[in-house]
C-alpha atoms as a PDB file:
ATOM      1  CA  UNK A   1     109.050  87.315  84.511  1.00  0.00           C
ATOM      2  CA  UNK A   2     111.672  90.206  83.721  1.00  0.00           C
ATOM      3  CA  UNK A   3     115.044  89.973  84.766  1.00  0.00           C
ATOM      4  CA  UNK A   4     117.970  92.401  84.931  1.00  0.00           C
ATOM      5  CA  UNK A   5     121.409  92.527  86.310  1.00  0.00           C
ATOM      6  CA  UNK A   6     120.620  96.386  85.428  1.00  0.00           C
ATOM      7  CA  UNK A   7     120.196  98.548  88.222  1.00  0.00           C
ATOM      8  CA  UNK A   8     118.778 101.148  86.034  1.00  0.00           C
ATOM      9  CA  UNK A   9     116.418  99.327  84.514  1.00  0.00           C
ATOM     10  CA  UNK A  10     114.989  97.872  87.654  1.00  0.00           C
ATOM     11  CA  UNK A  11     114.826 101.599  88.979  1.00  0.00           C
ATOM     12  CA  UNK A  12     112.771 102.501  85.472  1.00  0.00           C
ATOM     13  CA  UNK A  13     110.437  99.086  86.417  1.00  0.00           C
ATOM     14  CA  UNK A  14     109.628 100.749  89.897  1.00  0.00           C
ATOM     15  CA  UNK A  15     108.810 104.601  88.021  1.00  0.00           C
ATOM     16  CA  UNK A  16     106.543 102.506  85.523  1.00  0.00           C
ATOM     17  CA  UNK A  17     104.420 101.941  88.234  1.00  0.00           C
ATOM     18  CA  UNK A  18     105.943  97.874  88.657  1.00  0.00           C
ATOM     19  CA  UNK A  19     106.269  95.564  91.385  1.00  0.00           C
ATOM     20  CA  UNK A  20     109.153  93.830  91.288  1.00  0.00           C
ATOM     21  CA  UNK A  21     111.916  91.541  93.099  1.00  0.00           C
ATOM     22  CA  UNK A  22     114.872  92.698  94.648  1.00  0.00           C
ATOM     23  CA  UNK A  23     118.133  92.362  96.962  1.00  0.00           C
ATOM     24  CA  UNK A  24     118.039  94.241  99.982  1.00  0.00           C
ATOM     25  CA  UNK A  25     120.581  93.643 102.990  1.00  0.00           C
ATOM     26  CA  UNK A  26     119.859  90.258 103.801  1.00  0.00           C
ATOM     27  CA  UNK A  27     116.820  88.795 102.474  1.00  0.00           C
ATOM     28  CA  UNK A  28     115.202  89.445  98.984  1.00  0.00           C
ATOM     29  CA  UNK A  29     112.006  91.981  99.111  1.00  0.00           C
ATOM     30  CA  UNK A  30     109.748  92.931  96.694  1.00  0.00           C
ATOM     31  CA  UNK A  31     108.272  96.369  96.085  1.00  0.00           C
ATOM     32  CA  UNK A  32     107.477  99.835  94.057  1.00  0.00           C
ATOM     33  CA  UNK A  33     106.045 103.025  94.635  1.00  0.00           C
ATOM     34  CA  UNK A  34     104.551 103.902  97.860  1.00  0.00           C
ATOM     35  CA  UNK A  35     100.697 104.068  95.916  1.00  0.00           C
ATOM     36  CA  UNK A  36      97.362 101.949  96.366  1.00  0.00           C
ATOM     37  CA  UNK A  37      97.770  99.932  93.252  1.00  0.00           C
ATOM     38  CA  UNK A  38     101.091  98.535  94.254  1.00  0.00           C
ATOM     39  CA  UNK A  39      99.763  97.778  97.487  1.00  0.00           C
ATOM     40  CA  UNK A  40      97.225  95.825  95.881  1.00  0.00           C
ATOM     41  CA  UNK A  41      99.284  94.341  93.646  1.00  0.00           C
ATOM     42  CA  UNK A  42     102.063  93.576  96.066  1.00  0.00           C
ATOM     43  CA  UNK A  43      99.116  91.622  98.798  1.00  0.00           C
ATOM     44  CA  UNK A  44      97.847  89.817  95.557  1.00  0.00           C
ATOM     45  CA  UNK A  45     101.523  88.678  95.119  1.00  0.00           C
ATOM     46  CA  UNK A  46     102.204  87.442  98.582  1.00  0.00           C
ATOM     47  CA  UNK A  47      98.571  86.365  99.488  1.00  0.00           C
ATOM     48  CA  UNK A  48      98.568  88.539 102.500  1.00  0.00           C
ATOM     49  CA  UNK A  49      95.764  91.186 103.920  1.00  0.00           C
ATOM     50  CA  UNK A  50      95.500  94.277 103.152  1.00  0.00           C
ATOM     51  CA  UNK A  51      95.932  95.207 106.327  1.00  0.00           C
ATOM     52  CA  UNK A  52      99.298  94.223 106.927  1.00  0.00           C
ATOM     53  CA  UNK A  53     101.878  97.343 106.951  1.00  0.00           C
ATOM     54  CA  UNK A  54     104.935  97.580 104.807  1.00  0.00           C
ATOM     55  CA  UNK A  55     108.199  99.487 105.388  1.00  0.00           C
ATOM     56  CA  UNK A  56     109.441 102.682 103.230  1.00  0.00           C
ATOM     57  CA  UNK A  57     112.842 102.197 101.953  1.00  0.00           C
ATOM     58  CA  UNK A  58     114.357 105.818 101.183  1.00  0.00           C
ATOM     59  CA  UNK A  59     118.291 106.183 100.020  1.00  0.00           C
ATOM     60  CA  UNK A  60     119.435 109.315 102.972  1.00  0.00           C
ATOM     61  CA  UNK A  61     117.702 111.254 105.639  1.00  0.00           C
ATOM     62  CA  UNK A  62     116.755 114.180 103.311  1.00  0.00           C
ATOM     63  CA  UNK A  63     114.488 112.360 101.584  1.00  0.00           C
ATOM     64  CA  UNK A  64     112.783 111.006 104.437  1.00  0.00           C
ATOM     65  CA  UNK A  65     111.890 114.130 106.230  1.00  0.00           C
ATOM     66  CA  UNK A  66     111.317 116.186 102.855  1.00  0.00           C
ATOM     67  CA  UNK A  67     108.219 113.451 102.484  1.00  0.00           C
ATOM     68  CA  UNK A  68     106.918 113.569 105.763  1.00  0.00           C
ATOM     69  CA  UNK A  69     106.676 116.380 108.522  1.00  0.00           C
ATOM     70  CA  UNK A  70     107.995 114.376 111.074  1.00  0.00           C
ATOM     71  CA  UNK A  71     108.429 115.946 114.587  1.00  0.00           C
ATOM     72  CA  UNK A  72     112.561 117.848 114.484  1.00  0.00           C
ATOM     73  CA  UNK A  73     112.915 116.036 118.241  1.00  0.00           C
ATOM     74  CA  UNK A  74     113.375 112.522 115.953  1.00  0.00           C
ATOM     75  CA  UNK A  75     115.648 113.990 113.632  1.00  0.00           C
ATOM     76  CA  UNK A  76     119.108 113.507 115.414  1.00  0.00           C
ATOM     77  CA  UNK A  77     117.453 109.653 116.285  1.00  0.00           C
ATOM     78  CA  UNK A  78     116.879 109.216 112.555  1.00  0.00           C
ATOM     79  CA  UNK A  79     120.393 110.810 111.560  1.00  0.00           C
ATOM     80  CA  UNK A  80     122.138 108.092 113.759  1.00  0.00           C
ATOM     81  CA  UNK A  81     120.164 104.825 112.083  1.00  0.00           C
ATOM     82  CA  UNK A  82     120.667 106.651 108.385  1.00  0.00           C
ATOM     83  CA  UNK A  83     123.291 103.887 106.449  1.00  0.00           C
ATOM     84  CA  UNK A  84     122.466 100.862 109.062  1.00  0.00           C
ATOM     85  CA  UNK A  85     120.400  97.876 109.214  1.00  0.00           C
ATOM     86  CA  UNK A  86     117.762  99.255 111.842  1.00  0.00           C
ATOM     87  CA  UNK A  87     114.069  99.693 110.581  1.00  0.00           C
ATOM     88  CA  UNK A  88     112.392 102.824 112.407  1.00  0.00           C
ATOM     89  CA  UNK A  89     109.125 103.443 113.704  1.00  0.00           C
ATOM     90  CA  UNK A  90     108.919 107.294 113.000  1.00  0.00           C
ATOM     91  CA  UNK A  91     105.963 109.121 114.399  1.00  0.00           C
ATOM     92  CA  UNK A  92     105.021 111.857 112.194  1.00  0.00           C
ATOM     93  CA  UNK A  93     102.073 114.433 111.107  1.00  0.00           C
ATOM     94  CA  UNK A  94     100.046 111.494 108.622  1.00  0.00           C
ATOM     95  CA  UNK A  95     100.616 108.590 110.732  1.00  0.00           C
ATOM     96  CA  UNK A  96     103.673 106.308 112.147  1.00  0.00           C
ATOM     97  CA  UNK A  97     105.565 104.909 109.526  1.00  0.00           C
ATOM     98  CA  UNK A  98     108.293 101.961 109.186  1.00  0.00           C
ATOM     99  CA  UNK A  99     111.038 103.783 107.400  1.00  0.00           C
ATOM    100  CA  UNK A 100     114.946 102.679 106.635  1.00  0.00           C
ATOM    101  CA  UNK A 101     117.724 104.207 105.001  1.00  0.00           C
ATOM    102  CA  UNK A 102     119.970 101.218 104.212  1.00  0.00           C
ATOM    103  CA  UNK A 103     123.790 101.161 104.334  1.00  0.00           C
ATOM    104  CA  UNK A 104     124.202  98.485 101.993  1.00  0.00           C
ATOM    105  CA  UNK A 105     125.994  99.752  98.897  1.00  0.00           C
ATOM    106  CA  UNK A 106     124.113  98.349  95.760  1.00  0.00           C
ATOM    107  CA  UNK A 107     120.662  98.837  97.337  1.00  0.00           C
ATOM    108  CA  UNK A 108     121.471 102.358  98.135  1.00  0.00           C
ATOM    109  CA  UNK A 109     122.442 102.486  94.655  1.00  0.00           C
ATOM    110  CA  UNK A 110     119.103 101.305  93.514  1.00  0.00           C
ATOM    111  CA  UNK A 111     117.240 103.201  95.414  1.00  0.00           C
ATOM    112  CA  UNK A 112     119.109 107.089  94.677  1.00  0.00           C
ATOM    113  CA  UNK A 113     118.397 105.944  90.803  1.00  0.00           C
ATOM    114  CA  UNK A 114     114.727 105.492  91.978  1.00  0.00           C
ATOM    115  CA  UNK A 115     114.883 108.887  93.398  1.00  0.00           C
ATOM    116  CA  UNK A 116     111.414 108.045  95.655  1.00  0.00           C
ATOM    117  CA  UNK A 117     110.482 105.747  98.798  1.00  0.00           C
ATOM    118  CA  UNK A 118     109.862 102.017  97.566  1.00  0.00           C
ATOM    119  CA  UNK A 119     107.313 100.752  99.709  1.00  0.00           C
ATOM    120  CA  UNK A 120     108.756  97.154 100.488  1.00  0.00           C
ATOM    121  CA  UNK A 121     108.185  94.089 101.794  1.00  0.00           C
ATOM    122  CA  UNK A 122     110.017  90.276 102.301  1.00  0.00           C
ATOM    123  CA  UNK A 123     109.760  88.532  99.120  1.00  0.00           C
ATOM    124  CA  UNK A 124     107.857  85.311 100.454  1.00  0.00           C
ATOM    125  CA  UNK A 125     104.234  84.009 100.393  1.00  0.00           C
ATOM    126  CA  UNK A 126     102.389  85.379 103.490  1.00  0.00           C
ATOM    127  CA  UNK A 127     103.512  82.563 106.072  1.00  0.00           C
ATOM    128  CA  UNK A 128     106.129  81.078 104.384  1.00  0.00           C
ATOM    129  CA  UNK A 129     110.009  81.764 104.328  1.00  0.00           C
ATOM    130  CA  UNK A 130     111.284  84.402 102.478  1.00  0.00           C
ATOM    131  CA  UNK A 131     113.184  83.578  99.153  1.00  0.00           C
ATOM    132  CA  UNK A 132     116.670  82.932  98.986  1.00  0.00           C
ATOM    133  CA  UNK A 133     117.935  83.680  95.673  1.00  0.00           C
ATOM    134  CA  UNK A 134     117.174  84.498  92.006  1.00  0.00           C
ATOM    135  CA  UNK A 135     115.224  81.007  91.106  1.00  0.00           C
ATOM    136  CA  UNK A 136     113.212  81.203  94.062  1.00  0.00           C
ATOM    137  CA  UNK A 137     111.975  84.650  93.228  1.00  0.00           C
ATOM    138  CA  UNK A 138     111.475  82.928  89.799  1.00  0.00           C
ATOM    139  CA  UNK A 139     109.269  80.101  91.062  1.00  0.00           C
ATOM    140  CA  UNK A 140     107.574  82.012  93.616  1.00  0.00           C
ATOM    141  CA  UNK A 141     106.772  84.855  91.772  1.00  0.00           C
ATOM    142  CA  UNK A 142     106.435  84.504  88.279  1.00  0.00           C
ATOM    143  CA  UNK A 143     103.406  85.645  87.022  1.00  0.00           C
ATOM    144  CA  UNK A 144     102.487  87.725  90.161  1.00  0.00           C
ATOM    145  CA  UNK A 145     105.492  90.223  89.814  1.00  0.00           C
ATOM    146  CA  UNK A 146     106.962  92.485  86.686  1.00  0.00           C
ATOM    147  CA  UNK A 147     110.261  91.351  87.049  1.00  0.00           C
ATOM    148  CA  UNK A 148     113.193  91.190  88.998  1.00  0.00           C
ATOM    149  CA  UNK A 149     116.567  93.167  90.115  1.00  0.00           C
ATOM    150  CA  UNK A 150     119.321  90.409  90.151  1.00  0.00           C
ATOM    151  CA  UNK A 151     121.940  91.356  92.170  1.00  0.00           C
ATOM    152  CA  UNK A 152     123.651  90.389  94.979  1.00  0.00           C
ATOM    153  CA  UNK A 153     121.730  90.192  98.469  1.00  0.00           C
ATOM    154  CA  UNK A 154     123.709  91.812 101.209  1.00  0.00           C
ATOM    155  CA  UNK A 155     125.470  90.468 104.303  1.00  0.00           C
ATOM    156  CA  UNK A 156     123.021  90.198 106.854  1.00  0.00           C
ATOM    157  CA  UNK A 157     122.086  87.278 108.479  1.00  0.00           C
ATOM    158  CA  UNK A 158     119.290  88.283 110.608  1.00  0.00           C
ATOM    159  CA  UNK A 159     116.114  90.856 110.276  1.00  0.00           C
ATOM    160  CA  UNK A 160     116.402  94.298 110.786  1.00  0.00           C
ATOM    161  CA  UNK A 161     116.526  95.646 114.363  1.00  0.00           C
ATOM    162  CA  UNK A 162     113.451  97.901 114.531  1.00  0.00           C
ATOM    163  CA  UNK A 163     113.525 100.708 116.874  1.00  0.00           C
ATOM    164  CA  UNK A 164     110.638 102.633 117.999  1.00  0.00           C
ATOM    165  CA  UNK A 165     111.510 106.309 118.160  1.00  0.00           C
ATOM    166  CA  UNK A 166     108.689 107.664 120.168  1.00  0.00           C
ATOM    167  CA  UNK A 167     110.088 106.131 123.228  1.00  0.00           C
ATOM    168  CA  UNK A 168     113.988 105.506 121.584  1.00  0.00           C
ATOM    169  CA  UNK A 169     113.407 101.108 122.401  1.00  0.00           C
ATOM    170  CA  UNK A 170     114.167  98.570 120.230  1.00  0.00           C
ATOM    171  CA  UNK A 171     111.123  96.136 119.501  1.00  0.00           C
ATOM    172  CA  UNK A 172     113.217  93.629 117.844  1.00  0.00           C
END
């Protein structure tokens, strides 16, 4: 398995068409580009269905509603969970979709050097509990992913709220 302390490089692992490891707010994920392969790859990795739905992670609100025609009554909902820990259900044109715009500095980082939505889910075999740090990633995961961003995880504790905009409730 790769790994990098580089936030540039991981960001060039994810444009190469990569799944890899990384440190989100609280808990490590792993991820890539929001395409079929990866999604493949990525229930291959965990040994979870196919049918199980991920979360987009995109670095401001622009980006978000320049890649999906979602509905201008959500916007000012969306604006107000842009930089926090809150995971939103966001109804739009295609389908719903799990979207959030993180707050936490280095993964906002990571993901304006990405430039595109990293489809992304907790780094953990389907069932199990999620990995802690940078040697459980490597026994996990090695062999299954590319490689992996290490740097530090964030401060949360806890998942992320999710809030359901179509009728503004929080599910979790």
């Amino acid at each position: 398995m790769n790994i990098t302390k580089e936030a540039n490089i991981a960001a060039k692992w994810i444009l190469d068409k990569k799944v890899i490891a990384y440190p989100t707010e609280g808990v490590w994920g792993i991820g890539g580009l929001n395409i079929p392969e990866i999604i493949n790859a990525i229930s291959l990795a965990k040994n979870r269905g196919k049918e199980k739905k991920y979360i987009l992670l995109f670095h401001s609100f622009q980006q978000l509603i320049d890649q999906f025609q979602i509905e201008e009554k959500y916007h000012p909902l969306i604006k107000n969970n842009e930089n926090t820990f809150t995971t939103m259900l966001i109804p739009s044109k295609q389908n719903k979709i799990a979207a959030r715009i993180p707050g936490d500095k280095n993964l906002l980082h990571f993901l304006k050097l990405v430039n595109k939505p990293i489809l992304s889910t907790s780094a953990n075999l389907s069932g199990e509990i999620t990995c802690r740090n940078i040697q459980e990633i490597k026994t996990i995961f090695d062999g299954k992913v590319f490689g992996a961003y290490d740097a530090p995880l964030g401060d949360e504790k806890k998942p992320s709220r999710i809030l359901d905009l179509i009728n503004n409730e929080y599910i979790r």
